[in-house]
Protein backbone atom coordinates (compact mmCIF):
# COMPACT_ATOMS: atom_id res chain seq x y z
CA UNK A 1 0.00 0.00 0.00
CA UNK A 2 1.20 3.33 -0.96
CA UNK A 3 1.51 6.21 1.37
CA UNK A 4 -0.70 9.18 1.84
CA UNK A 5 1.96 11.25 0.47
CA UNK A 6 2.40 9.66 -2.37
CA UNK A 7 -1.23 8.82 -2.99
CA UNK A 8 -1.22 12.58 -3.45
CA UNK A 9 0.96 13.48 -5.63
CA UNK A 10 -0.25 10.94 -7.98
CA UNK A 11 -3.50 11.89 -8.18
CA UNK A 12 -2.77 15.58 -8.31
CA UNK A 13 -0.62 14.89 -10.96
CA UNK A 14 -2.79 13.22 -13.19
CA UNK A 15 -5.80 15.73 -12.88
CA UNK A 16 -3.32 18.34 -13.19
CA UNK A 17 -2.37 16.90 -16.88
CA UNK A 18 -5.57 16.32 -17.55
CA UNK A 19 -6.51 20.27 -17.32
CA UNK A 20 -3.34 21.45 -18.47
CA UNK A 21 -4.00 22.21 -22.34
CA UNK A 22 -6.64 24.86 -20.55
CA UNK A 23 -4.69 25.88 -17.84
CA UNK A 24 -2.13 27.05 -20.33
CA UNK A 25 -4.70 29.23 -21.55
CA UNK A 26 -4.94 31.15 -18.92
CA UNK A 27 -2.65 30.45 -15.29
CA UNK A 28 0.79 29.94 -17.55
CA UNK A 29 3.38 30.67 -15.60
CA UNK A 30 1.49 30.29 -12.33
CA UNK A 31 1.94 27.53 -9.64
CA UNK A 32 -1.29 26.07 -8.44
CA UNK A 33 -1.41 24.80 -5.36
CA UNK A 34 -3.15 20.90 -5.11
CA UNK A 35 -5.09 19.01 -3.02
CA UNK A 36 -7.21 15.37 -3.73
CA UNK A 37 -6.94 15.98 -7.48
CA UNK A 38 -8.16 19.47 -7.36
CA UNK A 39 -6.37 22.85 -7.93
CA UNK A 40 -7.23 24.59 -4.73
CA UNK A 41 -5.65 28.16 -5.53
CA UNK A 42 -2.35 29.90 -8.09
CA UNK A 43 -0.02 31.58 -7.14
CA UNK A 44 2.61 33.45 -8.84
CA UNK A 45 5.42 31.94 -7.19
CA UNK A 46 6.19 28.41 -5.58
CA UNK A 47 7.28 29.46 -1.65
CA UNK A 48 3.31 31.43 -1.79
CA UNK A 49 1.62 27.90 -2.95
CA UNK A 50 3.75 26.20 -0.17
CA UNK A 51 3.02 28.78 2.52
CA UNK A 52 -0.71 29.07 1.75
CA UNK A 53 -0.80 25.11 1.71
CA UNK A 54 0.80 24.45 5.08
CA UNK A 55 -1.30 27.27 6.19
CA UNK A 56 -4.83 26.08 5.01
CA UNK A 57 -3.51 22.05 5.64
CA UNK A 58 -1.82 22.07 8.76
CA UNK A 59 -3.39 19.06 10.16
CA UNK A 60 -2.06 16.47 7.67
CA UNK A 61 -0.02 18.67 4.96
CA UNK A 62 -0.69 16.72 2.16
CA UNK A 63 -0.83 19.08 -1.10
CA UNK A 64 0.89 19.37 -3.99
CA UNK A 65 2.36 22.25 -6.02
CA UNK A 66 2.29 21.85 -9.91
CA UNK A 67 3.78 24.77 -12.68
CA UNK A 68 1.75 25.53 -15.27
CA UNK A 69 4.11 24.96 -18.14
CA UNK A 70 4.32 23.16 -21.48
CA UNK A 71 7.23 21.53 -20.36
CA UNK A 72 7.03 19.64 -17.00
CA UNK A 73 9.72 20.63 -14.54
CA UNK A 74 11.05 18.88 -11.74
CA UNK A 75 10.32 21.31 -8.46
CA UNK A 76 12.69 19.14 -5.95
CA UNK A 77 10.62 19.58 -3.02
CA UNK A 78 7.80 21.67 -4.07
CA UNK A 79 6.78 18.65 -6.83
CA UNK A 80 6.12 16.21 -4.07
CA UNK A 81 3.37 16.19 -1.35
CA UNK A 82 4.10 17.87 1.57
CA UNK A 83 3.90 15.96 4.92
């Protein structure tokens, strides 16, 4: 069995490509800030997604932060669940 964690990031990774092509659109360049396969909030940079998500999750902090970008780049810490 998988951990919470990682349980996360997998499904907020997979809706996130899945609404990508629009989020291009319109949030490029923005980080959005993830929870259970939904985009909670963007931000313009990665440490506001993190801060807002350990603010608004404190009891578990699981979230994910995703950039919305054609290309998909790896965030170190910030790409993985937070816990």
């Amino acid at each position: 069995m998988d951990n919470p964690a990682m349980e996360q990031v997998r499904a907020n990774y997979a809706a996130f490509q899945k609404e990508l092509p629009s989020l291009l659109k319109s949030h490029a360049g923005k980080f959005a800030l993830m929870r259970d396969g939904k985009i909670v909030e963007f931000f313009d940079t990665a440490r506001d997604a993190y801060v807002t998500g350990l603010r608004i999750f404190p009891e578990d902090r699981l979230f994910s932060l995703q950039e919305v970008d054609e290309t998909p780049v790896d965030l170190g810490f910030f790409s993985h669940a937070c816990s």
